[in-house]
C-alpha atoms as a PDB file:
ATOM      1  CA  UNK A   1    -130.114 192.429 -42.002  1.00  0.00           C
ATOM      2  CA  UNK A   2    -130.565 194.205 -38.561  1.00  0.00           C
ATOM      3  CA  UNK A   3    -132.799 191.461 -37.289  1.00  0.00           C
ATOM      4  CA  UNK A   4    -129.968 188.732 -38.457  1.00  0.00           C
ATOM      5  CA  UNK A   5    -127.199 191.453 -36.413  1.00  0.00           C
ATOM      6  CA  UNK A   6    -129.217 191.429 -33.179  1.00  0.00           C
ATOM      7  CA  UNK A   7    -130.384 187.434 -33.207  1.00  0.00           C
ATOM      8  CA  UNK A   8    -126.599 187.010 -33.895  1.00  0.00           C
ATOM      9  CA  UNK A   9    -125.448 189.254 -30.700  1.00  0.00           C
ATOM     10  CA  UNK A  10    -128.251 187.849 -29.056  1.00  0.00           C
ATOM     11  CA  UNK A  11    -126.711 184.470 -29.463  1.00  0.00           C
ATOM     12  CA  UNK A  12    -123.170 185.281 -28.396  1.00  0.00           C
ATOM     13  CA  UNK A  13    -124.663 186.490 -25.043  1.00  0.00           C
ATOM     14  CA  UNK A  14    -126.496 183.469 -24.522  1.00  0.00           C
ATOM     15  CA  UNK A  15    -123.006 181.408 -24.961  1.00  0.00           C
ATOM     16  CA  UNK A  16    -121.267 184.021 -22.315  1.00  0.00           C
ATOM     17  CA  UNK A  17    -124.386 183.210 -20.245  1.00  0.00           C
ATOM     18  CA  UNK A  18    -123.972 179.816 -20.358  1.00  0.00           C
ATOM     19  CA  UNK A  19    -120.301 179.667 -19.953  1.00  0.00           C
ATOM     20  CA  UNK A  20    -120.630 181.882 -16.610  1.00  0.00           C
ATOM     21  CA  UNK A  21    -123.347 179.834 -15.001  1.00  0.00           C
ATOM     22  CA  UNK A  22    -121.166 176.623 -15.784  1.00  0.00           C
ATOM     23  CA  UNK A  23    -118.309 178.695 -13.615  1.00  0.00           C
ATOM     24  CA  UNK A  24    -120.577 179.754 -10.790  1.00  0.00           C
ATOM     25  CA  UNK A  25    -121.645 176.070 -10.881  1.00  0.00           C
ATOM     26  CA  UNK A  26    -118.009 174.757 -10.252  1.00  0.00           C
ATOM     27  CA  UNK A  27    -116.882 177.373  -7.927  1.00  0.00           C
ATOM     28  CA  UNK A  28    -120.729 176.803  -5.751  1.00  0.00           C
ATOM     29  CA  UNK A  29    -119.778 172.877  -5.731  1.00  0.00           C
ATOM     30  CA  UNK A  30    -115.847 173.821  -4.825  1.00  0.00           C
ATOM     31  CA  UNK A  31    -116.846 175.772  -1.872  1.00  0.00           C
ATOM     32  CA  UNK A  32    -119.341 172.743  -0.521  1.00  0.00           C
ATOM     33  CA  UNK A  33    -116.788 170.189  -1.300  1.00  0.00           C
ATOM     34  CA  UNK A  34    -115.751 168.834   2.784  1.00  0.00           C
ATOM     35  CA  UNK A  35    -112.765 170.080   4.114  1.00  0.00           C
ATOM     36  CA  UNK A  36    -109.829 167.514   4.342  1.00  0.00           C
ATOM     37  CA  UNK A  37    -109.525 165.099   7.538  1.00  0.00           C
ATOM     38  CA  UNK A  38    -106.229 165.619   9.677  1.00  0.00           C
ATOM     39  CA  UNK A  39    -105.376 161.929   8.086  1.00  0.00           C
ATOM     40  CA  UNK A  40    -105.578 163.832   4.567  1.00  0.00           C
ATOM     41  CA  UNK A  41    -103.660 166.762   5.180  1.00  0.00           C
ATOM     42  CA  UNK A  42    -101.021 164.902   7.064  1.00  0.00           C
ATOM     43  CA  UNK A  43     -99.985 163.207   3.863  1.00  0.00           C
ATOM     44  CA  UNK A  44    -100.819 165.641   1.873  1.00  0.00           C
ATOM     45  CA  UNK A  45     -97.642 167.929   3.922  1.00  0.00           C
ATOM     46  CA  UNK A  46     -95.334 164.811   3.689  1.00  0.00           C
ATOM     47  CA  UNK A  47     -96.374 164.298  -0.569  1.00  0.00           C
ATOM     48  CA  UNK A  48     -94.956 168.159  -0.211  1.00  0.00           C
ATOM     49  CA  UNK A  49     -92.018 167.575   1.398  1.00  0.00           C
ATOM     50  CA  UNK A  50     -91.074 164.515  -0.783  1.00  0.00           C
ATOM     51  CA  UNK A  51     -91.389 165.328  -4.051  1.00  0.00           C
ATOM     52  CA  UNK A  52     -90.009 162.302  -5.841  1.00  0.00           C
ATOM     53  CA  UNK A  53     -92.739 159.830  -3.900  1.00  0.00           C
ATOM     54  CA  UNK A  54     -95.332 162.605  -4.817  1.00  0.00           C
ATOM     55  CA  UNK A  55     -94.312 162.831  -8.705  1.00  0.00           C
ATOM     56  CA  UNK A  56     -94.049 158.799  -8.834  1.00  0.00           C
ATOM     57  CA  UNK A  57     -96.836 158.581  -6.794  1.00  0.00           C
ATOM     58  CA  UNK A  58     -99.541 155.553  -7.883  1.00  0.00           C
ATOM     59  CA  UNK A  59    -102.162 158.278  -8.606  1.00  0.00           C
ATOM     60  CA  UNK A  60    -100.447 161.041 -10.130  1.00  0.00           C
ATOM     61  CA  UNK A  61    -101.517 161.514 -13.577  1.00  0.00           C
ATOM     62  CA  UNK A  62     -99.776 162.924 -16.202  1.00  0.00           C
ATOM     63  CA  UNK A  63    -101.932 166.381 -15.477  1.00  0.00           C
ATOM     64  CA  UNK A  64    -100.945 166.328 -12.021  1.00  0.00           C
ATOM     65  CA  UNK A  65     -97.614 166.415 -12.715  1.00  0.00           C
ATOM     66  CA  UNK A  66     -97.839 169.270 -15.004  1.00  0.00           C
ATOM     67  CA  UNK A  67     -99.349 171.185 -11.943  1.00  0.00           C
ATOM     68  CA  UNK A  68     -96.683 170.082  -9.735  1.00  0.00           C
ATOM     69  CA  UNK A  69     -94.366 171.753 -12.492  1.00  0.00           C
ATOM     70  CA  UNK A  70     -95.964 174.896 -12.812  1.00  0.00           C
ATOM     71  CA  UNK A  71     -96.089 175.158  -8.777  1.00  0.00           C
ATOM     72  CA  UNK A  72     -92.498 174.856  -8.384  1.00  0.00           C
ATOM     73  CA  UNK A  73     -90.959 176.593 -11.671  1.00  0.00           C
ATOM     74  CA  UNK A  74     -91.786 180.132 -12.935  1.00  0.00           C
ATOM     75  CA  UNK A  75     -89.902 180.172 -16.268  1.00  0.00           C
ATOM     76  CA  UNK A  76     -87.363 178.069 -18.026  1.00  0.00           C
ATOM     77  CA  UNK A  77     -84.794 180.160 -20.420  1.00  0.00           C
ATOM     78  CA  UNK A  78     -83.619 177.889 -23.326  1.00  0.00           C
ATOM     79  CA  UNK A  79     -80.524 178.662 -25.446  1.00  0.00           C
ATOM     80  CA  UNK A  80     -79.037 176.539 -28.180  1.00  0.00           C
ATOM     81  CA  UNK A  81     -74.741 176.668 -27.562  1.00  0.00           C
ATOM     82  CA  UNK A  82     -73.963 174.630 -30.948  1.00  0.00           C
ATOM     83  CA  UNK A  83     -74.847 170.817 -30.566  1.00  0.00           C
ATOM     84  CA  UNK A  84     -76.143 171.536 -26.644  1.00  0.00           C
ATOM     85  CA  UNK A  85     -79.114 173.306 -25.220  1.00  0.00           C
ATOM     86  CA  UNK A  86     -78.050 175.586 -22.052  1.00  0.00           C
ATOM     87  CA  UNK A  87     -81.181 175.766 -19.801  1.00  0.00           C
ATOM     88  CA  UNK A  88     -81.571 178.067 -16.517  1.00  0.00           C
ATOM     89  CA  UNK A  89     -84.603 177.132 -14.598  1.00  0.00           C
ATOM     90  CA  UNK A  90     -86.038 179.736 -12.260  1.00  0.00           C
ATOM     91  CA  UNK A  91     -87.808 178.325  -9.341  1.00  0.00           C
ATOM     92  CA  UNK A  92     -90.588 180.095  -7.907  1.00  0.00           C
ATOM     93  CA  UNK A  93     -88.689 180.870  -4.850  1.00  0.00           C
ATOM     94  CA  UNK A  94     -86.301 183.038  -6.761  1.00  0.00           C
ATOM     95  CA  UNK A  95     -83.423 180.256  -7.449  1.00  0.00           C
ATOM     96  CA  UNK A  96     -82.052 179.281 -10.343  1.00  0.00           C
ATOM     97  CA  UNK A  97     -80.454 176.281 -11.949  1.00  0.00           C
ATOM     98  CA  UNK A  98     -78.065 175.752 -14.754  1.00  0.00           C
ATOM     99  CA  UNK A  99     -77.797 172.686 -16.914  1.00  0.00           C
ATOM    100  CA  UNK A 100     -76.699 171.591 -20.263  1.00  0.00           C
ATOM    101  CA  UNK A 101     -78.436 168.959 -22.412  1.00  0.00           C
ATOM    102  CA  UNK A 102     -77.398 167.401 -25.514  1.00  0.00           C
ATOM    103  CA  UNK A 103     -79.282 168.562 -28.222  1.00  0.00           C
ATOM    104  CA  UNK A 104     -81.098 166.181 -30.368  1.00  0.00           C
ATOM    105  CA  UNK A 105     -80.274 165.824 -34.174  1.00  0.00           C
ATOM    106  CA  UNK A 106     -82.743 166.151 -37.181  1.00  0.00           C
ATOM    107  CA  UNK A 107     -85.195 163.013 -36.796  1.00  0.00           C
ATOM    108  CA  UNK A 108     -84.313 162.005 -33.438  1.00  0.00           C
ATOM    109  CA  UNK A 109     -87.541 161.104 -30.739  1.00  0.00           C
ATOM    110  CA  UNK A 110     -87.843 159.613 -27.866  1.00  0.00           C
ATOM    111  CA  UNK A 111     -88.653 156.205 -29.677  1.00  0.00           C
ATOM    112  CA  UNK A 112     -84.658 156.682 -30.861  1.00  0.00           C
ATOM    113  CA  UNK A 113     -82.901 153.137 -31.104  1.00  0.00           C
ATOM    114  CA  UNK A 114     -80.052 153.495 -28.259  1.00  0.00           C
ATOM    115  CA  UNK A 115     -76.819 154.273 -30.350  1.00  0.00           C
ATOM    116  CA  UNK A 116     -75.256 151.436 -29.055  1.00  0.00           C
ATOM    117  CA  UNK A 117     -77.751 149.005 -30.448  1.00  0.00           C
ATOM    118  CA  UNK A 118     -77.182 150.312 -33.830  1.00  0.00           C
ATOM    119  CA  UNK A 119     -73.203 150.566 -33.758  1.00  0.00           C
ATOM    120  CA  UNK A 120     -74.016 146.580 -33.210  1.00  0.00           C
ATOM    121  CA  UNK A 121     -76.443 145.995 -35.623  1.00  0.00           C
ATOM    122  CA  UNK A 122     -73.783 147.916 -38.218  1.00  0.00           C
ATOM    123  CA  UNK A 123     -71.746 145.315 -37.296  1.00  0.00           C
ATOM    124  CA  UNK A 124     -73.587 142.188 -37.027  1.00  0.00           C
ATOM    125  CA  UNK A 125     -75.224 143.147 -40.502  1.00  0.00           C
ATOM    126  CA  UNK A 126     -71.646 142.567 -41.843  1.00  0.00           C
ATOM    127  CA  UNK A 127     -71.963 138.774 -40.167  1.00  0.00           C
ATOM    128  CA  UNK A 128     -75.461 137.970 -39.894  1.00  0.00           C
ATOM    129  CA  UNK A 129     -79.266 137.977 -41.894  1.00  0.00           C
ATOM    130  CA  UNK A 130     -81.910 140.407 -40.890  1.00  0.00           C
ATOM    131  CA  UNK A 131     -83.457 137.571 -38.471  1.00  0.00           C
ATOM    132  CA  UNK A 132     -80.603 135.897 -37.045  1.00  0.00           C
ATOM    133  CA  UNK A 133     -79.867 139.778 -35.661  1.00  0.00           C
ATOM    134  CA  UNK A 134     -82.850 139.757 -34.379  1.00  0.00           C
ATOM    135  CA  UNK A 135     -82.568 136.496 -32.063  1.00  0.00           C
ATOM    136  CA  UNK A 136     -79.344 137.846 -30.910  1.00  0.00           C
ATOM    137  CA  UNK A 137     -80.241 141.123 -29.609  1.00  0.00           C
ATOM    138  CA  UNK A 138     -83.217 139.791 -27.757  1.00  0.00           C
ATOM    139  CA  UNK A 139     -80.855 137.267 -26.117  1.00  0.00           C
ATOM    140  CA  UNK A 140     -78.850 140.447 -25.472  1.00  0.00           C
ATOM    141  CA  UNK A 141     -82.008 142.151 -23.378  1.00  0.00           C
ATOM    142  CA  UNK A 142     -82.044 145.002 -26.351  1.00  0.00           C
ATOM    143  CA  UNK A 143     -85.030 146.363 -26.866  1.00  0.00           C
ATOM    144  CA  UNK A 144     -86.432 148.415 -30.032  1.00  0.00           C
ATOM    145  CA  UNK A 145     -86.666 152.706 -29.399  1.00  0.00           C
ATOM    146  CA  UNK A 146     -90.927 152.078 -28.427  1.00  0.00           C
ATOM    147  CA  UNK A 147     -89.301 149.245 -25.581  1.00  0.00           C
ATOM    148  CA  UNK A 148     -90.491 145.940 -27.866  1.00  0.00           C
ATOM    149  CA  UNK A 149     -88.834 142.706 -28.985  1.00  0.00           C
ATOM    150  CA  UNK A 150     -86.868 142.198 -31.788  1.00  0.00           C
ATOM    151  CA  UNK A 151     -88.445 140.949 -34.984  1.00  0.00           C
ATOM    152  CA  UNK A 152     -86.608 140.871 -38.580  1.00  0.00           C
ATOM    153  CA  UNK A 153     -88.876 143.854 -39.806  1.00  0.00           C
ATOM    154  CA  UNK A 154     -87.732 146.042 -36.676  1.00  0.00           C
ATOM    155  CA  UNK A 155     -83.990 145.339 -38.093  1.00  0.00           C
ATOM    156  CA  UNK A 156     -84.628 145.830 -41.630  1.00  0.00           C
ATOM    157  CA  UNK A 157     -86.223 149.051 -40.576  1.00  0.00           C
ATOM    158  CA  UNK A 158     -83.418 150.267 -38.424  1.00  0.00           C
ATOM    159  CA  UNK A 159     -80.714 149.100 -41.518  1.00  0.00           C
ATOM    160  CA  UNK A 160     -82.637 151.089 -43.594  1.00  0.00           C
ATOM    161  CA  UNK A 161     -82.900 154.541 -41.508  1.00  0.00           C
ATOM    162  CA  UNK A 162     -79.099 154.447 -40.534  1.00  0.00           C
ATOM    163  CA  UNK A 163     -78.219 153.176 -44.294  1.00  0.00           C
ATOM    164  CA  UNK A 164     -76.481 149.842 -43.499  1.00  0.00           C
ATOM    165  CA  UNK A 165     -76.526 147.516 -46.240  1.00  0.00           C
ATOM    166  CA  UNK A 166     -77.520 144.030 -45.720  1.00  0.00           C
ATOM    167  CA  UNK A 167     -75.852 141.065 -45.162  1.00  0.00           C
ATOM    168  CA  UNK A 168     -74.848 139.318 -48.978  1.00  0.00           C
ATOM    169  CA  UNK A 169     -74.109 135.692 -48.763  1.00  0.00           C
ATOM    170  CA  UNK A 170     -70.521 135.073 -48.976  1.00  0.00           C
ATOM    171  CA  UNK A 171     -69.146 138.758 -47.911  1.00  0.00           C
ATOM    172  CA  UNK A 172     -67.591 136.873 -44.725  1.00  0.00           C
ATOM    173  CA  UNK A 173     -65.698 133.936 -47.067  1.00  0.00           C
ATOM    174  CA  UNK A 174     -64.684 137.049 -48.975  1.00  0.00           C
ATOM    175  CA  UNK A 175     -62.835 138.750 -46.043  1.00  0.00           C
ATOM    176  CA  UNK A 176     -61.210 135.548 -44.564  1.00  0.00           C
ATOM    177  CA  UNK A 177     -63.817 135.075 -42.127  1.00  0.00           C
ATOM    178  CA  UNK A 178     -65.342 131.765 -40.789  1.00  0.00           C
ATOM    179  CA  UNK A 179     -67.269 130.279 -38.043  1.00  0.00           C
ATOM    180  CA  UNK A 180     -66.938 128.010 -35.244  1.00  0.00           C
ATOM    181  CA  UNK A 181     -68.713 125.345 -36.920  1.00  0.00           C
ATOM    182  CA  UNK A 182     -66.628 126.266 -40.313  1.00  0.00           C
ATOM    183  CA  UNK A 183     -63.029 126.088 -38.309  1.00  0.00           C
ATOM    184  CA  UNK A 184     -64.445 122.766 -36.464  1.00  0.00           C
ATOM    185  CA  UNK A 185     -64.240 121.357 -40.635  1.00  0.00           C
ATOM    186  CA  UNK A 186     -61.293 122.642 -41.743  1.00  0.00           C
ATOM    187  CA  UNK A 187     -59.104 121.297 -38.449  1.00  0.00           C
ATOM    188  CA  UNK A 188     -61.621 118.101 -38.738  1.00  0.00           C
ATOM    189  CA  UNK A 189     -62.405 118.198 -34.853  1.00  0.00           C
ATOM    190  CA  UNK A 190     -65.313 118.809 -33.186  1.00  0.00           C
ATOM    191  CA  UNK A 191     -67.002 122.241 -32.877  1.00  0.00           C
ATOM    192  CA  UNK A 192     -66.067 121.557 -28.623  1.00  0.00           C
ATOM    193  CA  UNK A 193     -62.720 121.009 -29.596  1.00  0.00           C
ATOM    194  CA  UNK A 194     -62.508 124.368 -31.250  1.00  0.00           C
ATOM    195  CA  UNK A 195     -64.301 126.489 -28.738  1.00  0.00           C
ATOM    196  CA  UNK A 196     -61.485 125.353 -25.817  1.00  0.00           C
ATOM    197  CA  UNK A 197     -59.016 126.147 -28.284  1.00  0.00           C
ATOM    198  CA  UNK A 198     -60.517 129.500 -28.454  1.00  0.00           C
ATOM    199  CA  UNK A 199     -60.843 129.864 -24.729  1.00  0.00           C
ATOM    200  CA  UNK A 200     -57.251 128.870 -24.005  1.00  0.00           C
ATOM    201  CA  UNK A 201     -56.026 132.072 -26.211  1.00  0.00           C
ATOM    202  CA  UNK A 202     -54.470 129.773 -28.719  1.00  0.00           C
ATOM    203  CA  UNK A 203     -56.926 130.576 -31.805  1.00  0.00           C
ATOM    204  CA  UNK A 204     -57.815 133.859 -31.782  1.00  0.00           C
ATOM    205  CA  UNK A 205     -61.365 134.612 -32.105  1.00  0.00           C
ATOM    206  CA  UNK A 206     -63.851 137.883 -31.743  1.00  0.00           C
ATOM    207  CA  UNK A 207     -67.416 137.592 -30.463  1.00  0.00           C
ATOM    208  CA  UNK A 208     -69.450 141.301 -30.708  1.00  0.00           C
ATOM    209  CA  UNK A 209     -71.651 140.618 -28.107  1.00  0.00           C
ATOM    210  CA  UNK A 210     -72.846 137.573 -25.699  1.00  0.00           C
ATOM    211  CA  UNK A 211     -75.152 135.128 -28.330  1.00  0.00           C
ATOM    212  CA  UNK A 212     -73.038 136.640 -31.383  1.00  0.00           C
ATOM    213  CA  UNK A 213     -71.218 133.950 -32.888  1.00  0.00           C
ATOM    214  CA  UNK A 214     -67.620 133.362 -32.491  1.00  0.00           C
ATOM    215  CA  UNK A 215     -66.192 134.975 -35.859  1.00  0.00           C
ATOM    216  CA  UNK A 216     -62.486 133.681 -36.823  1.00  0.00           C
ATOM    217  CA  UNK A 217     -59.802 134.350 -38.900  1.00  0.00           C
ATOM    218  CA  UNK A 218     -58.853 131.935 -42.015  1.00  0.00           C
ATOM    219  CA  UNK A 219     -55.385 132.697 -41.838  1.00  0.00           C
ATOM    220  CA  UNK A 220     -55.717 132.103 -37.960  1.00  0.00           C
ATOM    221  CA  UNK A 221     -56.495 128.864 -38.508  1.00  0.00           C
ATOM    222  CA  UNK A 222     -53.986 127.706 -40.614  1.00  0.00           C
ATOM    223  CA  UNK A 223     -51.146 128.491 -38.433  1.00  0.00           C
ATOM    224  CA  UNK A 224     -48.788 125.457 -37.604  1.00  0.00           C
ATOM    225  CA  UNK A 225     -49.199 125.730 -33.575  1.00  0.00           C
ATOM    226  CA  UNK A 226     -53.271 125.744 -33.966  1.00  0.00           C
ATOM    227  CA  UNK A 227     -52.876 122.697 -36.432  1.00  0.00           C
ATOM    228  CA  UNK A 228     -50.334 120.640 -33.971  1.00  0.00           C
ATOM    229  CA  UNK A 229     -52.564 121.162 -31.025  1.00  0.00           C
ATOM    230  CA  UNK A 230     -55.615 120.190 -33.099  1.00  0.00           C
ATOM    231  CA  UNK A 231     -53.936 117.123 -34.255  1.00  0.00           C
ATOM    232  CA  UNK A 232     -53.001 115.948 -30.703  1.00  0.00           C
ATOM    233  CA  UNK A 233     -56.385 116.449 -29.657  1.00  0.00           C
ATOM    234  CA  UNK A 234     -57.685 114.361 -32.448  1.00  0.00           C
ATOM    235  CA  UNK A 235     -55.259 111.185 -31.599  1.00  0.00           C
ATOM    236  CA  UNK A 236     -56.028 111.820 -27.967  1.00  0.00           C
ATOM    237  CA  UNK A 237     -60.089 110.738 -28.866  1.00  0.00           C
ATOM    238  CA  UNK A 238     -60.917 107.165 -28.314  1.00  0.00           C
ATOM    239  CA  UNK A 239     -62.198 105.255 -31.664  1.00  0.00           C
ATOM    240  CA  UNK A 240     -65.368 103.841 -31.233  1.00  0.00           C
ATOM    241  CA  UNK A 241     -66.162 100.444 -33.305  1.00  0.00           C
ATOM    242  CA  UNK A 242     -69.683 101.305 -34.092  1.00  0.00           C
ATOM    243  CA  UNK A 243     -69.129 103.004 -37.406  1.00  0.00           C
ATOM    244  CA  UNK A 244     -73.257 104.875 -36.625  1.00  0.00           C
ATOM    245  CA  UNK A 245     -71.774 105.923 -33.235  1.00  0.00           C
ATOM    246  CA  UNK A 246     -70.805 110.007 -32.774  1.00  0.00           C
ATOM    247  CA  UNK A 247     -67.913 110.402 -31.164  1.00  0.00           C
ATOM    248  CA  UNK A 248     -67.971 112.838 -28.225  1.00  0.00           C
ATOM    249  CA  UNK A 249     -65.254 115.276 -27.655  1.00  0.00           C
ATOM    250  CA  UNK A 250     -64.864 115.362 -23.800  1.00  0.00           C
END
């Protein structure tokens, strides 16, 4: 037992050992390192006087900025004021800075979905399948909470985790809903036809967002100034004789 004691001791002194000669080591090849040119410290003094170049600086690592932090700040005093966070900063110079910073809820990271992005997704799941979503908010420049594309799993996912139910076949007949291409059948013009009777305020119409489609009213439809002008515009088109031949709605 005392011989297992003292090789045991005799171990942990061979560690310290070890661990100091490692430090002389590094502080011997610190002191020979060459001193910096004039060129060097030059920007070295500017990278210190401009502190946004230095932290987005090319080579500045993710370590270097955590020295930069510890250089400037001495402490940061965090206290939670309901659904905010009021932070004072004290600089190492003896400042101090007050700010206020939303607090985030149960769940919430940095990969976090914008909240805008899912108030349209609620939305468009009322209107549209999981993948037809997912064309329109990449046409939309929207990007997913990790900064990627789209795809019909990424809005599944994001239905699921904010609880919106998805899109049932028929739910938009149901509310007296229809779409361009849906009007363009029941007023027997062209889908052209339609869309400049949208655009000149007569038939009202509601888009979400640019590449949504144009969602309108049944009822809308139906009214006797939408049918005139449809009618008009339907006498107005020139018959062709070729029974094969589409007509085009200029």
């Amino acid at each position: 037992m005392v011989a297992g004691e003292l090789e045991r001791r005799w171990n942990e002194k061979l560690l310290q050992l070890r661990d100091l000669e490692m430090q002389l080591e590094e502080f011997n090849r610190a002191k020979e390192a060459p001193a910096l040119s004039a060129e060097d410290h030059a920007k070295l003094m500017t990278l210190g006087k401009d502190l946004v170049k230095a932290w987005n600086s090319q080579g500045a690592s993710n370590e270097t900025r955590k020295k930069i932090i510890r250089l400037l700040i001495e402490e940061i005093v965090v206290d939670v004021v309901g659904e905010t966070l009021a932070l004072v900063i004290h600089w190492q110079g003896g400042d101090h800075t007050e700010m206020t910073v939303k607090k985030n809820k149960v769940g919430q990271t940095r990969w976090t979905v914008a909240a805008d992005v899912v108030d349209l997704v609620r939305v468009l799941a009322r209107q549209l399948p999981d993948q037809a979503i997912a064309a329109i908010l990449n046409r939309s420049g929207k990007l997913t909470g990790r900064g990627a594309a789209w795809t019909r799993a990424h809005v599944c996912g994001l239905r699921n985790t904010n609880g919106i139910p998805v899109y049932r076949e028929g739910e938009r007949v149901e509310r007296g809903e229809i779409t361009l291409d849906e009007a363009a059948d029941v007023l027997q013009v062209s889908r052209a036809t339609v869309y400049r009777l949208v655009t000149s305020g007569l038939l009202p119409a509601q888009q979400l967002c640019p590449g949504a489609p144009l969602i309108i009213r049944h009822d809308d439809v139906q009214q006797d100034g939408v049918r005139r002008e449809a009618d008009a515009r339907r006498r107005r088109r020139p018959r062709s004789q070729n029974q094969l031949q589409n007509l085009l709605d200029l």
